[in-house]
N, C-alpha and C. Protein backbone atom coordinates (compact mmCIF):
# COMPACT_ATOMS: atom_id res chain seq x y z
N UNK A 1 -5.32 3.55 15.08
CA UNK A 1 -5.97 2.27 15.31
C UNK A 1 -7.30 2.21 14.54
N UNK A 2 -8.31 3.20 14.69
CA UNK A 2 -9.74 3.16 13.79
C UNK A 2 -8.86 2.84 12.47
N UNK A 3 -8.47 3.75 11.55
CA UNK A 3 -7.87 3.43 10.43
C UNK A 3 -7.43 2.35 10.06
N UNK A 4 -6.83 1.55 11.33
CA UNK A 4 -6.60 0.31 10.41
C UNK A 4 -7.98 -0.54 10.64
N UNK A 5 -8.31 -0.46 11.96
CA UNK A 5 -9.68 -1.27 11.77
C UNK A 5 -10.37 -1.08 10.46
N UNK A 6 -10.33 0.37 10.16
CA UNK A 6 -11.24 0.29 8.84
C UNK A 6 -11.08 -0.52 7.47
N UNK A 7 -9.57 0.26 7.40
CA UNK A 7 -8.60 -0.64 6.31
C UNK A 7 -9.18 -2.17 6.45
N UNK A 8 -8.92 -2.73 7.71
CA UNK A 8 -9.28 -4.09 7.73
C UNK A 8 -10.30 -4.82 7.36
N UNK A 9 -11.72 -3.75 7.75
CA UNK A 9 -13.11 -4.28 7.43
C UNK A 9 -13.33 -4.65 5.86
N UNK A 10 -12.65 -3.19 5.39
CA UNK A 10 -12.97 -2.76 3.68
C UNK A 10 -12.23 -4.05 3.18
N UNK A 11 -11.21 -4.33 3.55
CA UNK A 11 -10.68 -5.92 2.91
C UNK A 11 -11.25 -7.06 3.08
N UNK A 12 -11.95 -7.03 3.88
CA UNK A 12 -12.41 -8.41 4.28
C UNK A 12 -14.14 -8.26 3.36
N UNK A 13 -14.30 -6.74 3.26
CA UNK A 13 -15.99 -7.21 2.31
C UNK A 13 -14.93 -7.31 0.66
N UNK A 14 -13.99 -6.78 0.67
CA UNK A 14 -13.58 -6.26 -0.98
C UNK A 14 -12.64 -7.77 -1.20
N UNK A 15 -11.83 -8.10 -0.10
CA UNK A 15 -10.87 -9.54 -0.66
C UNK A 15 -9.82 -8.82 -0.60
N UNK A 16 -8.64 -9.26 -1.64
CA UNK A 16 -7.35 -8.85 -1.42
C UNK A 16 -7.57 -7.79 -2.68
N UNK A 17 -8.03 -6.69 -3.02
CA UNK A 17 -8.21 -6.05 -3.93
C UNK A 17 -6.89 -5.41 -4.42
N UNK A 18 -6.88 -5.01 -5.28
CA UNK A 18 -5.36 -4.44 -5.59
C UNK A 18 -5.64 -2.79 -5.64
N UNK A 19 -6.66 -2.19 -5.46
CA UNK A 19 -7.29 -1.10 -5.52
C UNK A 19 -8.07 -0.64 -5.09
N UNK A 20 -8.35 0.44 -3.74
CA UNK A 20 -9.19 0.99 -2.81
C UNK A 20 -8.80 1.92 -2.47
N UNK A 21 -10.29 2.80 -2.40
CA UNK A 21 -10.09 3.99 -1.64
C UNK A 21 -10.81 4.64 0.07
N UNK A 22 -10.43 4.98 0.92
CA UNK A 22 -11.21 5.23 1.86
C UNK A 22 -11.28 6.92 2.13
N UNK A 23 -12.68 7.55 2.45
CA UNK A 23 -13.02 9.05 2.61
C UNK A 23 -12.91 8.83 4.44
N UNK A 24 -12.08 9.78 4.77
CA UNK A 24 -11.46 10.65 6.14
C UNK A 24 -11.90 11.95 5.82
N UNK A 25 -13.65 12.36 6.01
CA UNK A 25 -13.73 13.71 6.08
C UNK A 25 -13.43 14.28 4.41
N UNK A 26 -12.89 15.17 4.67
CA UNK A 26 -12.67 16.29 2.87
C UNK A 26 -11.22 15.19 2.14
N UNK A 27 -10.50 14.15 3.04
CA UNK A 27 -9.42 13.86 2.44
C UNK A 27 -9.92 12.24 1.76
N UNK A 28 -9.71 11.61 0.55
CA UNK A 28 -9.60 10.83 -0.26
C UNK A 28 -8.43 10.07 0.05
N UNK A 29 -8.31 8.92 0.60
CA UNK A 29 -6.80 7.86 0.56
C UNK A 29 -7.50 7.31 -0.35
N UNK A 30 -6.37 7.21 -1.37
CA UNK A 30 -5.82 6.16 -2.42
C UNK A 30 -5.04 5.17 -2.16
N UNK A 31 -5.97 3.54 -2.14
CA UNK A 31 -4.73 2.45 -1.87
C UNK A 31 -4.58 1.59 -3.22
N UNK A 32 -3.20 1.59 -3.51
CA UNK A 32 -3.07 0.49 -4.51
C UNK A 32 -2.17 -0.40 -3.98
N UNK A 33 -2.42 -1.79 -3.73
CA UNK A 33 -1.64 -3.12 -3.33
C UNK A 33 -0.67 -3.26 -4.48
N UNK A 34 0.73 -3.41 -4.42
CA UNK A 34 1.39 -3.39 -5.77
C UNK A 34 2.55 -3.45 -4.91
N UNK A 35 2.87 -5.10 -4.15
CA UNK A 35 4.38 -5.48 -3.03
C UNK A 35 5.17 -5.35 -4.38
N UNK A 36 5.60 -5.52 -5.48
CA UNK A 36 6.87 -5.57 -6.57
C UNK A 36 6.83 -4.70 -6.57
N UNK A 37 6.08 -3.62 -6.38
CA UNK A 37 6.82 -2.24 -7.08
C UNK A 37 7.58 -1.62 -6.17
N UNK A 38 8.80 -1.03 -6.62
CA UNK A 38 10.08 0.04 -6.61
C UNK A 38 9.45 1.57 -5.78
N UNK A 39 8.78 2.04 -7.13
CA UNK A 39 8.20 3.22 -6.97
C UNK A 39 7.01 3.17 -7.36
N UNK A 40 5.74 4.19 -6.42
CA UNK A 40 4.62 4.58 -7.30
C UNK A 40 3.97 6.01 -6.91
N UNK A 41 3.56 6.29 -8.34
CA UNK A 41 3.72 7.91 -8.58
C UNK A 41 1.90 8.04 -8.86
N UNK A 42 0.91 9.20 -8.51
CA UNK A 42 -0.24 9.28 -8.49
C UNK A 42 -0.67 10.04 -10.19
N UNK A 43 -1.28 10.58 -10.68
CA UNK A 43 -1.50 11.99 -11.59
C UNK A 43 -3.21 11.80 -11.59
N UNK A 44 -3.73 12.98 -11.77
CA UNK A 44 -4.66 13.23 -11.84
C UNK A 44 -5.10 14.26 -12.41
N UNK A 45 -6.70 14.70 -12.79
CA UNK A 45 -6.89 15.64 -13.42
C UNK A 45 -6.91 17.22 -13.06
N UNK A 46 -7.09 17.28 -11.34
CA UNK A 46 -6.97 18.16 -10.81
C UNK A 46 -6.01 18.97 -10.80
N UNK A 47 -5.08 18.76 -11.19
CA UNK A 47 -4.16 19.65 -11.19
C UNK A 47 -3.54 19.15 -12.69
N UNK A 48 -4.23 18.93 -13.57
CA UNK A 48 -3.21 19.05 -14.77
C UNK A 48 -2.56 17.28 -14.93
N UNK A 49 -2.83 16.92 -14.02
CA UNK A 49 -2.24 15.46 -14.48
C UNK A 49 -0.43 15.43 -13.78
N UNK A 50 -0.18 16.00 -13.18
CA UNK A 50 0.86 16.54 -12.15
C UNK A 50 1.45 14.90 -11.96
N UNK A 51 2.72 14.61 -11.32
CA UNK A 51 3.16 13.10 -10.97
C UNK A 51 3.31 13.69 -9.50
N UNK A 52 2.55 12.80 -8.55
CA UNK A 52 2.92 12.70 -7.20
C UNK A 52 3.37 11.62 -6.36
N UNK A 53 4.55 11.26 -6.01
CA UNK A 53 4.89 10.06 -5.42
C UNK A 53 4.03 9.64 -4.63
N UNK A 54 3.71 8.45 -4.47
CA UNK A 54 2.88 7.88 -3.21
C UNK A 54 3.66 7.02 -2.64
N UNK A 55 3.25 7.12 -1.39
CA UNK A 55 4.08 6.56 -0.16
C UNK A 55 3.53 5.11 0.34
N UNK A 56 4.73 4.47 0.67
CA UNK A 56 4.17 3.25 0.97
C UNK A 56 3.68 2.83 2.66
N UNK A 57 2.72 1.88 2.27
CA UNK A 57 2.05 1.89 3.83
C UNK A 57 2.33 0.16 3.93
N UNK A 58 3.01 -0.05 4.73
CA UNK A 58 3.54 -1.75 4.87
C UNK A 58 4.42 -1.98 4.26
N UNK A 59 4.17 -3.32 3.42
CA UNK A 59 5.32 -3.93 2.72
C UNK A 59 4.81 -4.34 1.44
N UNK A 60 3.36 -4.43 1.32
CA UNK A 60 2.65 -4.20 -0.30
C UNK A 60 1.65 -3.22 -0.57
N UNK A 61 1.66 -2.19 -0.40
CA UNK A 61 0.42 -0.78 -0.29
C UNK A 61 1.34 -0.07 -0.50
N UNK A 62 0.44 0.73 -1.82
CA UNK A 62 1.14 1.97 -1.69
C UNK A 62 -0.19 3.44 -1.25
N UNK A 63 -0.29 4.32 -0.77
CA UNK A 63 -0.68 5.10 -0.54
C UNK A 63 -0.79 6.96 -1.33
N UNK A 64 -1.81 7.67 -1.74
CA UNK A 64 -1.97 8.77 -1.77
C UNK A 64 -3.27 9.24 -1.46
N UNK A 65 -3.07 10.69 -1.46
CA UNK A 65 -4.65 11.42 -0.77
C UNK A 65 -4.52 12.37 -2.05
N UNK A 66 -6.26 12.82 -1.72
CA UNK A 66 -6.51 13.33 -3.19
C UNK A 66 -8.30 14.50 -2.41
N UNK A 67 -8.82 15.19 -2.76
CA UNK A 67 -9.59 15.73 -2.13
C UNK A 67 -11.18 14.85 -2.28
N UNK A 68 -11.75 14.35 -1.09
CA UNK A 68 -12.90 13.52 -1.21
C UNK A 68 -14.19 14.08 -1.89
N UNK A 69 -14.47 15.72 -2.69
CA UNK A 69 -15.83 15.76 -2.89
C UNK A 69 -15.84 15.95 -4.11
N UNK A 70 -14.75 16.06 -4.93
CA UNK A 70 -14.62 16.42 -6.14
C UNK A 70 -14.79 15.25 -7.34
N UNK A 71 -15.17 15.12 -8.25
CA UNK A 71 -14.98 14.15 -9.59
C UNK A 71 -13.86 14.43 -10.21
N UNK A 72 -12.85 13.53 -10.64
CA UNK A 72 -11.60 13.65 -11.39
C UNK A 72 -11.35 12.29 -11.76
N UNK A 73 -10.11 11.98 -12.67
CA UNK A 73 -9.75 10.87 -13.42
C UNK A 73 -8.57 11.20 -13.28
N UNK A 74 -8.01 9.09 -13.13
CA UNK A 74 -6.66 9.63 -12.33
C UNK A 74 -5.77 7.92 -13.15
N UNK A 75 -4.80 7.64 -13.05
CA UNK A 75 -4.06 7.01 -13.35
C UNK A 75 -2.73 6.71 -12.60
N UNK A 76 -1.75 5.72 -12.56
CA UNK A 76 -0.70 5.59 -11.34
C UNK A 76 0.39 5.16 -12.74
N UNK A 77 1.54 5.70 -12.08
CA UNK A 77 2.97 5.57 -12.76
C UNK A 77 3.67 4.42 -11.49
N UNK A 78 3.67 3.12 -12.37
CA UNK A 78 4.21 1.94 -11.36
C UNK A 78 5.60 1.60 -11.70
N UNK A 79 7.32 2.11 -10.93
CA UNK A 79 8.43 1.68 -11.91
C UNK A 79 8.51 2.60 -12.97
N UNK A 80 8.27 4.01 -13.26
CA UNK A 80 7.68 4.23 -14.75
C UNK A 80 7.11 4.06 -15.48
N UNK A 81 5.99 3.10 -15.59
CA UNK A 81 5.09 2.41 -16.53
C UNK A 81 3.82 2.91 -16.21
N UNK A 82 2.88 3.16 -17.09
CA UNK A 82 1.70 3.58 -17.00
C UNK A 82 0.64 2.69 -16.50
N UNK A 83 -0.07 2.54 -14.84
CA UNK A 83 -0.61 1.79 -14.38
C UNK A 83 -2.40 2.20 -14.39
N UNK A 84 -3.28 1.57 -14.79
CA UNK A 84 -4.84 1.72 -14.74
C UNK A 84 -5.60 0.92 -13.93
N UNK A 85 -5.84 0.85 -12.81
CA UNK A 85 -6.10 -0.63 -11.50
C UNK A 85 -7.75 -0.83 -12.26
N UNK A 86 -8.08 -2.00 -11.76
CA UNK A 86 -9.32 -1.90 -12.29
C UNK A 86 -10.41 -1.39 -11.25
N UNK A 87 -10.93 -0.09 -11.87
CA UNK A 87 -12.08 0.53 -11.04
C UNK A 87 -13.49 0.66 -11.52
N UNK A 88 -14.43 1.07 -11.28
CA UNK A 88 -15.80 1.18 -11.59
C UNK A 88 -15.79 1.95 -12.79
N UNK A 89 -15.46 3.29 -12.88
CA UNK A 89 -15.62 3.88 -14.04
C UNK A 89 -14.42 4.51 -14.70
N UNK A 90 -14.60 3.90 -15.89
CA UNK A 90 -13.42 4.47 -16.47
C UNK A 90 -14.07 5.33 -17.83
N UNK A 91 -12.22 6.14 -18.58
CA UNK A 91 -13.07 6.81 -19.62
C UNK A 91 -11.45 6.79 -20.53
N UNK A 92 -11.89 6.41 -21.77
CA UNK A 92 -10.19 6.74 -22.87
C UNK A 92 -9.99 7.81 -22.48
N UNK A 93 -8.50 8.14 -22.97
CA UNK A 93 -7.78 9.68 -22.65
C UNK A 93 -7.69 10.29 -23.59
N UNK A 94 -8.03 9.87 -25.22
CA UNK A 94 -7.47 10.35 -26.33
C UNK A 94 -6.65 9.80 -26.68
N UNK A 95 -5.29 9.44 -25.82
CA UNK A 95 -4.06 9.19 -26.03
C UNK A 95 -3.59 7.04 -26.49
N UNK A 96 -5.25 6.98 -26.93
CA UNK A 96 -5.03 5.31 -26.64
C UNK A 96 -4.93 4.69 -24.96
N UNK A 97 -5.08 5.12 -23.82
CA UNK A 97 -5.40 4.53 -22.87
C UNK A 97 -6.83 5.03 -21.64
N UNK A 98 -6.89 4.51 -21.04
CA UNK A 98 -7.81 4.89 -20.29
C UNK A 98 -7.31 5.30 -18.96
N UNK A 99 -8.18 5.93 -18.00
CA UNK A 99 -8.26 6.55 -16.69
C UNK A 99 -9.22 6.32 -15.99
N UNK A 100 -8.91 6.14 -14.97
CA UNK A 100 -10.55 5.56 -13.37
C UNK A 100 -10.93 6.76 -13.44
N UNK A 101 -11.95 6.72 -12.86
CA UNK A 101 -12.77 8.05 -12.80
C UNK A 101 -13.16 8.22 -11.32
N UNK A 102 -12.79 8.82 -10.13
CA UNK A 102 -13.57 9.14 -9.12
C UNK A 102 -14.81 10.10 -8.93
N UNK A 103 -15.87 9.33 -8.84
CA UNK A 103 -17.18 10.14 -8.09
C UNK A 103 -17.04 10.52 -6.70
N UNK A 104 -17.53 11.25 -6.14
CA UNK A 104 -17.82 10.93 -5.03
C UNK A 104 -19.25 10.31 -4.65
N UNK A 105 -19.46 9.79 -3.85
CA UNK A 105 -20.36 9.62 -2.97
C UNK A 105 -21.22 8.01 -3.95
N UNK A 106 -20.27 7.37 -4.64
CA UNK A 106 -20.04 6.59 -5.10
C UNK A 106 -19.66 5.30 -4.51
């Protein structure tokens, strides 16, 4: 129940954002709003850029956790397609695209 209260507050200062995250202690939730999508997959730098499915929370959220104190750059596989939500900081990859960047305490 807190959790969703929270979820709820953070929407109502942010709007219908398509991209949010909330800190639970050492754990990082990753929300991306994305109701069309099939599948969605996380990667990040922490481990190499690894694909991790994220799980869906409702009927348009998708969900992953990621560790809250660390800095990393991360990107989402939406359907297979290479997804970049729009976040505060981003940085190119080399590869011609870019990646969000998580701070903490940001």
């Amino acid at each position: 129940m807190r959790r969703f209260l929270l979820i709820l507050i953070l929407l109502l200062f942010v709007g219908c954002a398509g991209h949010y995250h909330q800190v639970e202690g050492e754990i990082l939730h990753l929300y991306l709003k994305m109701p069309e999508a099939v599948h969605v997959a996380f990667a990040c730098s922490l481990d190499g850029f690894k694909v991790h499915n994220a799980g869906r929370v409702g009927s348009e959220t998708w969900e992953t956790v990621a560790p809250a104190g660390v800095e990393f750059k991360y990107f989402y596989l939406v359907d297979g397609k290479i997804y970049v939500p729009a976040c505060r900081l981003k940085e190119y990859d080399g590869f011609g695209m870019e990646n969000c960047i998580y701070e903490p305490d940001m």
